[in-house]
C-alpha atoms as a PDB file:
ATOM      1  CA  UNK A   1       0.294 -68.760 -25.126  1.00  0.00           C
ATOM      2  CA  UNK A   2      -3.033 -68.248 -26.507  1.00  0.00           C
ATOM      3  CA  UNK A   3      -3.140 -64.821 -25.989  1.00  0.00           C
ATOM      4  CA  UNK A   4       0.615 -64.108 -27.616  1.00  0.00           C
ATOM      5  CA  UNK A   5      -0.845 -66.220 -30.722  1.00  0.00           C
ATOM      6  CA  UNK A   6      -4.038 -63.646 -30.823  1.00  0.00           C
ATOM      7  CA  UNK A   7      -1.653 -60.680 -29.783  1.00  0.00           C
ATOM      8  CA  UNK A   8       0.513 -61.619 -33.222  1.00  0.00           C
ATOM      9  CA  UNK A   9      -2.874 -62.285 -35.333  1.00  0.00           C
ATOM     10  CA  UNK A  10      -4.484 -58.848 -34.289  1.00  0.00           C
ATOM     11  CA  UNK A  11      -1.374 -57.309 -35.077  1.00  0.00           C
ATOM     12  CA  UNK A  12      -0.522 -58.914 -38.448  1.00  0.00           C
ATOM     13  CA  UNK A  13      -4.143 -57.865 -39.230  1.00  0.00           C
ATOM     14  CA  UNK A  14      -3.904 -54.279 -38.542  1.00  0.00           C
ATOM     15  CA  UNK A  15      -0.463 -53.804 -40.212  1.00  0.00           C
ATOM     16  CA  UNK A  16      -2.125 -55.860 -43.442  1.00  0.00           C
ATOM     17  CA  UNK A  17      -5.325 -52.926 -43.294  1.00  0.00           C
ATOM     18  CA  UNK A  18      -2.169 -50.115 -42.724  1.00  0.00           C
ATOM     19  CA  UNK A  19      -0.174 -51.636 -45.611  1.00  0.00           C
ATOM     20  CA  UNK A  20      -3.053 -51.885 -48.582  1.00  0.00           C
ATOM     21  CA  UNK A  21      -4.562 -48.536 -47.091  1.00  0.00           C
ATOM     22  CA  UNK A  22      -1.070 -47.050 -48.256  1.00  0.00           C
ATOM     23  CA  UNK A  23      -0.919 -48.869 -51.575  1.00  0.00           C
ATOM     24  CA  UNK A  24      -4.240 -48.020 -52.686  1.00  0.00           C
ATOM     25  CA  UNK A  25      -3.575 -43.848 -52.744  1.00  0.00           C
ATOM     26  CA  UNK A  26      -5.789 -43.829 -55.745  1.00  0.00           C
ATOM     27  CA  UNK A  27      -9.080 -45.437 -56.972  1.00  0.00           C
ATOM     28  CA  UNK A  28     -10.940 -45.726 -60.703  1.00  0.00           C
ATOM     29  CA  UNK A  29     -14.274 -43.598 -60.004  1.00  0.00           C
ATOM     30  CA  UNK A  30     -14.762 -43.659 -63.915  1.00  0.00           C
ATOM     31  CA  UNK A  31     -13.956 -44.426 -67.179  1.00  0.00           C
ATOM     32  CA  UNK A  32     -15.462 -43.859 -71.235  1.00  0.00           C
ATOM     33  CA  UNK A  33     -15.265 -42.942 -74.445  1.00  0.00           C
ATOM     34  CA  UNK A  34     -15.689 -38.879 -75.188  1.00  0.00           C
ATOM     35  CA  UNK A  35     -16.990 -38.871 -78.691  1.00  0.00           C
ATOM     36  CA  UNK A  36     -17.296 -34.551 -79.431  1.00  0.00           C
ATOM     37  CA  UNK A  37     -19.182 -34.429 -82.473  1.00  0.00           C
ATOM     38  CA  UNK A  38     -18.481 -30.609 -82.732  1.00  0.00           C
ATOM     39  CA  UNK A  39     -14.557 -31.036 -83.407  1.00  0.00           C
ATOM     40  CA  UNK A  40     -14.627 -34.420 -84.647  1.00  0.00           C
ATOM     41  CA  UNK A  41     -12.809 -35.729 -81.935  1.00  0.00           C
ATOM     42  CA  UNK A  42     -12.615 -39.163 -79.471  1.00  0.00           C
ATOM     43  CA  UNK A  43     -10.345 -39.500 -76.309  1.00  0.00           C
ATOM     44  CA  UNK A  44     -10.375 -41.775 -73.303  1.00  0.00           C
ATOM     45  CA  UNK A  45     -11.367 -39.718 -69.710  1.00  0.00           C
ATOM     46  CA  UNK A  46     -10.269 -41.890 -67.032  1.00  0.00           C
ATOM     47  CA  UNK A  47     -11.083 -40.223 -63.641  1.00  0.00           C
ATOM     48  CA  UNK A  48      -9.567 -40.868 -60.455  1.00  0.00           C
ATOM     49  CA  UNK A  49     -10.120 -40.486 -56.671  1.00  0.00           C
ATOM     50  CA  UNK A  50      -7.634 -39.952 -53.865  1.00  0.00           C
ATOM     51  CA  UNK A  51      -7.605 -42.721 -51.307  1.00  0.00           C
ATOM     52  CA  UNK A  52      -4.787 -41.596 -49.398  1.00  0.00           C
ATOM     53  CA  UNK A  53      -1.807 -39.005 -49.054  1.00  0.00           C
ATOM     54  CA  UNK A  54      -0.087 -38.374 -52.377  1.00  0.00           C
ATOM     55  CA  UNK A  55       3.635 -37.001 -52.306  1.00  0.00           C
ATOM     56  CA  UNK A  56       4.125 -33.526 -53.301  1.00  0.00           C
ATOM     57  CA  UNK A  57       5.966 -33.848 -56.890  1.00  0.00           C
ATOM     58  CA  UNK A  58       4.074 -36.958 -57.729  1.00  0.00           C
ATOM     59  CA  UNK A  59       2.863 -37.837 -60.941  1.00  0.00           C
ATOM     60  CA  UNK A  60       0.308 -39.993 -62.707  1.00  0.00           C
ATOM     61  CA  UNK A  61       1.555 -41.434 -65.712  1.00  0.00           C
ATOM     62  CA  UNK A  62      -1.349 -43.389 -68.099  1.00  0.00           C
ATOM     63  CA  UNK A  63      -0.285 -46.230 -70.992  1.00  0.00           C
ATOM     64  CA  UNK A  64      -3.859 -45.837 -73.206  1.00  0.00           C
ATOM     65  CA  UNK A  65      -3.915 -48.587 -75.457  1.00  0.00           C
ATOM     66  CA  UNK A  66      -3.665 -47.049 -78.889  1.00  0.00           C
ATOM     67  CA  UNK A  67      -7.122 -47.925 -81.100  1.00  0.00           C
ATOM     68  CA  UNK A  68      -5.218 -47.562 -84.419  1.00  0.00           C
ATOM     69  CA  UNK A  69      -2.370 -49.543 -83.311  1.00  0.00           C
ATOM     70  CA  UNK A  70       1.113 -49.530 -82.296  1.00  0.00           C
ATOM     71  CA  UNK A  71       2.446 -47.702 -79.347  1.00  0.00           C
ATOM     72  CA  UNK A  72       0.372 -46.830 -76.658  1.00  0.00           C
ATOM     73  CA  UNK A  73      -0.386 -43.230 -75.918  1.00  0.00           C
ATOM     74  CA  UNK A  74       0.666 -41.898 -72.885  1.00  0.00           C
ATOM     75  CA  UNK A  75       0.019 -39.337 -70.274  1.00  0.00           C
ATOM     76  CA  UNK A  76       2.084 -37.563 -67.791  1.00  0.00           C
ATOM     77  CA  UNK A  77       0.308 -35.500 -65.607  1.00  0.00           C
ATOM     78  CA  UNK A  78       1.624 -34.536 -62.523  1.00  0.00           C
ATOM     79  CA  UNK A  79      -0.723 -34.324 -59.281  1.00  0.00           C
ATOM     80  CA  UNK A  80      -1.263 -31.701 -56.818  1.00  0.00           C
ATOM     81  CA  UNK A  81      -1.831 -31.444 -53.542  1.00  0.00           C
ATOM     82  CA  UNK A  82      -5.421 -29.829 -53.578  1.00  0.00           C
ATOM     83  CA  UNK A  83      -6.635 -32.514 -56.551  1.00  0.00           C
ATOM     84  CA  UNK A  84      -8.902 -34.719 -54.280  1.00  0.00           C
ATOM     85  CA  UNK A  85     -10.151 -36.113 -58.145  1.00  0.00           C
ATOM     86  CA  UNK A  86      -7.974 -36.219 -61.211  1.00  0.00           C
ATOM     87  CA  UNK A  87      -9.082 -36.266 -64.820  1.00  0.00           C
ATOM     88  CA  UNK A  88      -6.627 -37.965 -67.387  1.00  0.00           C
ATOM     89  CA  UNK A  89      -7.805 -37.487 -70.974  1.00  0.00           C
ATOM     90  CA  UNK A  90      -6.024 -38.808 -73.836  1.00  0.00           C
ATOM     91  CA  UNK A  91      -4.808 -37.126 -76.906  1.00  0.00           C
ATOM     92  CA  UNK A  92      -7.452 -37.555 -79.640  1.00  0.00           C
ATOM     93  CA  UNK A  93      -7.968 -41.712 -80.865  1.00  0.00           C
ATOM     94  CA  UNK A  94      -8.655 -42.818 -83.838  1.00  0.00           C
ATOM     95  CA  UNK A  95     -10.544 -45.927 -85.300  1.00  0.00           C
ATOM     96  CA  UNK A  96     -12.121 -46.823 -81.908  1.00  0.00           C
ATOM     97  CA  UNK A  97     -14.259 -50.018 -82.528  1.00  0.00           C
ATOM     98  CA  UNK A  98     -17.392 -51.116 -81.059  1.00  0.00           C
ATOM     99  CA  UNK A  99     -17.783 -53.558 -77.826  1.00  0.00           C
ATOM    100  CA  UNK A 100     -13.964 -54.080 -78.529  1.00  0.00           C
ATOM    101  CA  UNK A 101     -12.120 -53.733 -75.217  1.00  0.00           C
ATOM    102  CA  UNK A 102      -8.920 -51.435 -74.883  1.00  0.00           C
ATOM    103  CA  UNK A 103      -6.130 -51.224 -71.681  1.00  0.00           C
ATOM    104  CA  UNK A 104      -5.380 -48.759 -69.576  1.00  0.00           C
ATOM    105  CA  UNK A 105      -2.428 -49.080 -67.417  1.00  0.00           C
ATOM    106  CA  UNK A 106      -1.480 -46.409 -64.524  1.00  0.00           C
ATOM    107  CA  UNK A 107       1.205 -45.849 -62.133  1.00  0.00           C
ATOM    108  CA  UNK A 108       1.143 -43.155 -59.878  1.00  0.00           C
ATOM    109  CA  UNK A 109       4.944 -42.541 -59.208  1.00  0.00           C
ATOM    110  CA  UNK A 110       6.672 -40.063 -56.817  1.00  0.00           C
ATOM    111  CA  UNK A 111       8.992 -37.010 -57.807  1.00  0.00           C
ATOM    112  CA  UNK A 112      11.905 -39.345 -57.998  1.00  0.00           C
ATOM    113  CA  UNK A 113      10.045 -41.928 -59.943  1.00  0.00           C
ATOM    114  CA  UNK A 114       9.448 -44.484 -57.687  1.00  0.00           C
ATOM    115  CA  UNK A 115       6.213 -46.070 -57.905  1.00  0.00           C
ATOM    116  CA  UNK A 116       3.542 -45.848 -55.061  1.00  0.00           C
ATOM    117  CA  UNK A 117       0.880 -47.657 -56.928  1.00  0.00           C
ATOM    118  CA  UNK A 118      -0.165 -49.195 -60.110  1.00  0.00           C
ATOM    119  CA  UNK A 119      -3.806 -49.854 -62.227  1.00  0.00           C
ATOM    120  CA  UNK A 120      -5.241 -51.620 -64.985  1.00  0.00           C
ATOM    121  CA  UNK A 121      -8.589 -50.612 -65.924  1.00  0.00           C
ATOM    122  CA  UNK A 122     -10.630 -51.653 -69.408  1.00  0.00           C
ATOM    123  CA  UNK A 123     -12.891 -49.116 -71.627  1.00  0.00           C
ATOM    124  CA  UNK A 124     -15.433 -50.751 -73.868  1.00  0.00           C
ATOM    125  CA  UNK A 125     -17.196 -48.213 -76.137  1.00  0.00           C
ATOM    126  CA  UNK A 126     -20.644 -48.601 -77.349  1.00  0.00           C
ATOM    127  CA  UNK A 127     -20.457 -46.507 -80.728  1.00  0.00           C
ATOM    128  CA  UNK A 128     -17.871 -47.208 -83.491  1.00  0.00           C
ATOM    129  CA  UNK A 129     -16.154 -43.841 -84.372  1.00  0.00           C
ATOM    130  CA  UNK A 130     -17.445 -44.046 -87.642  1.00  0.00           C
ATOM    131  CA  UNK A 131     -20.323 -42.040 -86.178  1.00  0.00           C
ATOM    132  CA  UNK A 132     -17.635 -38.966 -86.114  1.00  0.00           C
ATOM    133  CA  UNK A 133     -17.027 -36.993 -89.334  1.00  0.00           C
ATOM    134  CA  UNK A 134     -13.568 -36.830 -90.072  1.00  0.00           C
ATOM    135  CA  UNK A 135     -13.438 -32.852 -90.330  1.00  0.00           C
ATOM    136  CA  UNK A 136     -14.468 -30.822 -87.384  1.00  0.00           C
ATOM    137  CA  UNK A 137     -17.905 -29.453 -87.689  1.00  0.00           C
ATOM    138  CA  UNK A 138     -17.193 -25.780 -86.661  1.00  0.00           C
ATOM    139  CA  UNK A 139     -13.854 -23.828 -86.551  1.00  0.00           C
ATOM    140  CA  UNK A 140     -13.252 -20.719 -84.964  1.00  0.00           C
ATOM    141  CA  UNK A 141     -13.737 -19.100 -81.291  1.00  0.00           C
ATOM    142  CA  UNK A 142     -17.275 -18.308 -82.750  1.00  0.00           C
ATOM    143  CA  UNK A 143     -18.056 -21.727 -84.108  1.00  0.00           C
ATOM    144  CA  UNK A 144     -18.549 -21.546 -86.893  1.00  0.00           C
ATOM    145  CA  UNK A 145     -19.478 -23.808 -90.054  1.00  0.00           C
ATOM    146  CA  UNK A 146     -16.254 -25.545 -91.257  1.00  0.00           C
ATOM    147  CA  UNK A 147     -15.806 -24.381 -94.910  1.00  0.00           C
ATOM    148  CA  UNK A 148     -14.870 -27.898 -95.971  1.00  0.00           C
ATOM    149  CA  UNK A 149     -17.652 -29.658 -94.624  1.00  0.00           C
ATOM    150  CA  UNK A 150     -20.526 -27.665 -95.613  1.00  0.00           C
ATOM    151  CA  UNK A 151     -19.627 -26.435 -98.811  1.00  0.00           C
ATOM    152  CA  UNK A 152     -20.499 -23.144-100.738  1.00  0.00           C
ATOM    153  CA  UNK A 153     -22.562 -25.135-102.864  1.00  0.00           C
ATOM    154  CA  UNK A 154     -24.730 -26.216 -99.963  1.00  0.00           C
ATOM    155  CA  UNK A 155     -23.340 -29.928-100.416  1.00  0.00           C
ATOM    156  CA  UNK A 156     -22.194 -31.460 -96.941  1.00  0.00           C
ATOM    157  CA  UNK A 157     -19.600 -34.059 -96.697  1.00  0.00           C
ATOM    158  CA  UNK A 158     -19.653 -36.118 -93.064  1.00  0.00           C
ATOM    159  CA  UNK A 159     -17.846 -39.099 -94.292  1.00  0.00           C
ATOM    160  CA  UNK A 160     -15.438 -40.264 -91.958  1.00  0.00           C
ATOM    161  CA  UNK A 161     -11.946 -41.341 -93.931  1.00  0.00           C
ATOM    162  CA  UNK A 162      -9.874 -42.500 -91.059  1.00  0.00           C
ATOM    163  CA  UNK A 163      -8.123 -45.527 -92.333  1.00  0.00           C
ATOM    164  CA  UNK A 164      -7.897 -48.137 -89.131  1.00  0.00           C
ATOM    165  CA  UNK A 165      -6.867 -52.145 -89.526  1.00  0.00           C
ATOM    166  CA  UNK A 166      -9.429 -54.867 -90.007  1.00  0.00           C
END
């Protein structure tokens, strides 16, 4: 008898390790703000590693919390079978605060839409995008000076206008 009850644990064990190996297709390797002076722009980059097998068709679909408010921002970006690591940046943000934490959920889902796994990860960023000018600094495949941030005159305006809630 005591070997049938250790038979059942070691098995119960093993099919535990099979089933959370198969959930777990996907892991958070890392996660930050992208603040690109240059264009004046902010994004989350979220990037993942494959854990396991993915379906061919399947999909990664991203909820960023939305800095300014409202409806989160999201990201469908399907997967393919040579990604071993996957890089999910967000449309540009604006009024990202300081030390203030925002949500990420993911769901990797199949080609029918099933889901195979989901994530919640946090960002915390430690510059306010007040740092950013609210024009892009250069324009052009060249680069070069934005017109309406260094002026003819030689007068340059940085000031960031983006109007975020309290």
């Amino acid at each position: 008898m005591k070997h049938l009850i250790a038979a059942a644990a070691a098995t119960s064990l093993l099919l535990a390790a099979c089933q959370r190996q198969a959930e777990n297709l996907v892991e958070v390797t890392g996660h930050l703000f992208v603040f690109n002076y240059r264009v004046a722009s902010a994004t989350y980059l979220l990037t993942l590693k494959k854990t396991g097998p993915i379906p061919d068709g399947s999909a990664i679909i991203a909820e960023f919390e939305n800095p300014q408010g409202g409806a989160p921002l999201v990201l469908n970006q399907k997967i393919y079978p040579i990604d071993d690591k996957i890089a999910l940046q967000s449309q540009n943000l604006h009024c990202v605060r300081k030390d203030r934490p925002y949500t990420v959920n993911v769901r990797l889902v199949d080609k029918d839409g099933k889901v195979l796994q989901e994530l919640k990860t946090e960002f915390r960023s430690d510059l306010d995008q007040t740092v950013l000018p609210s024009k892009p600094l250069v324009v052009g495949a060249l680069y070069e000076k934005n017109p309406e941030v260094f002026r003819p005159d030689g007068s340059v305006d940085f000031s960031n206008t983006d109007k975020c809630p309290a």
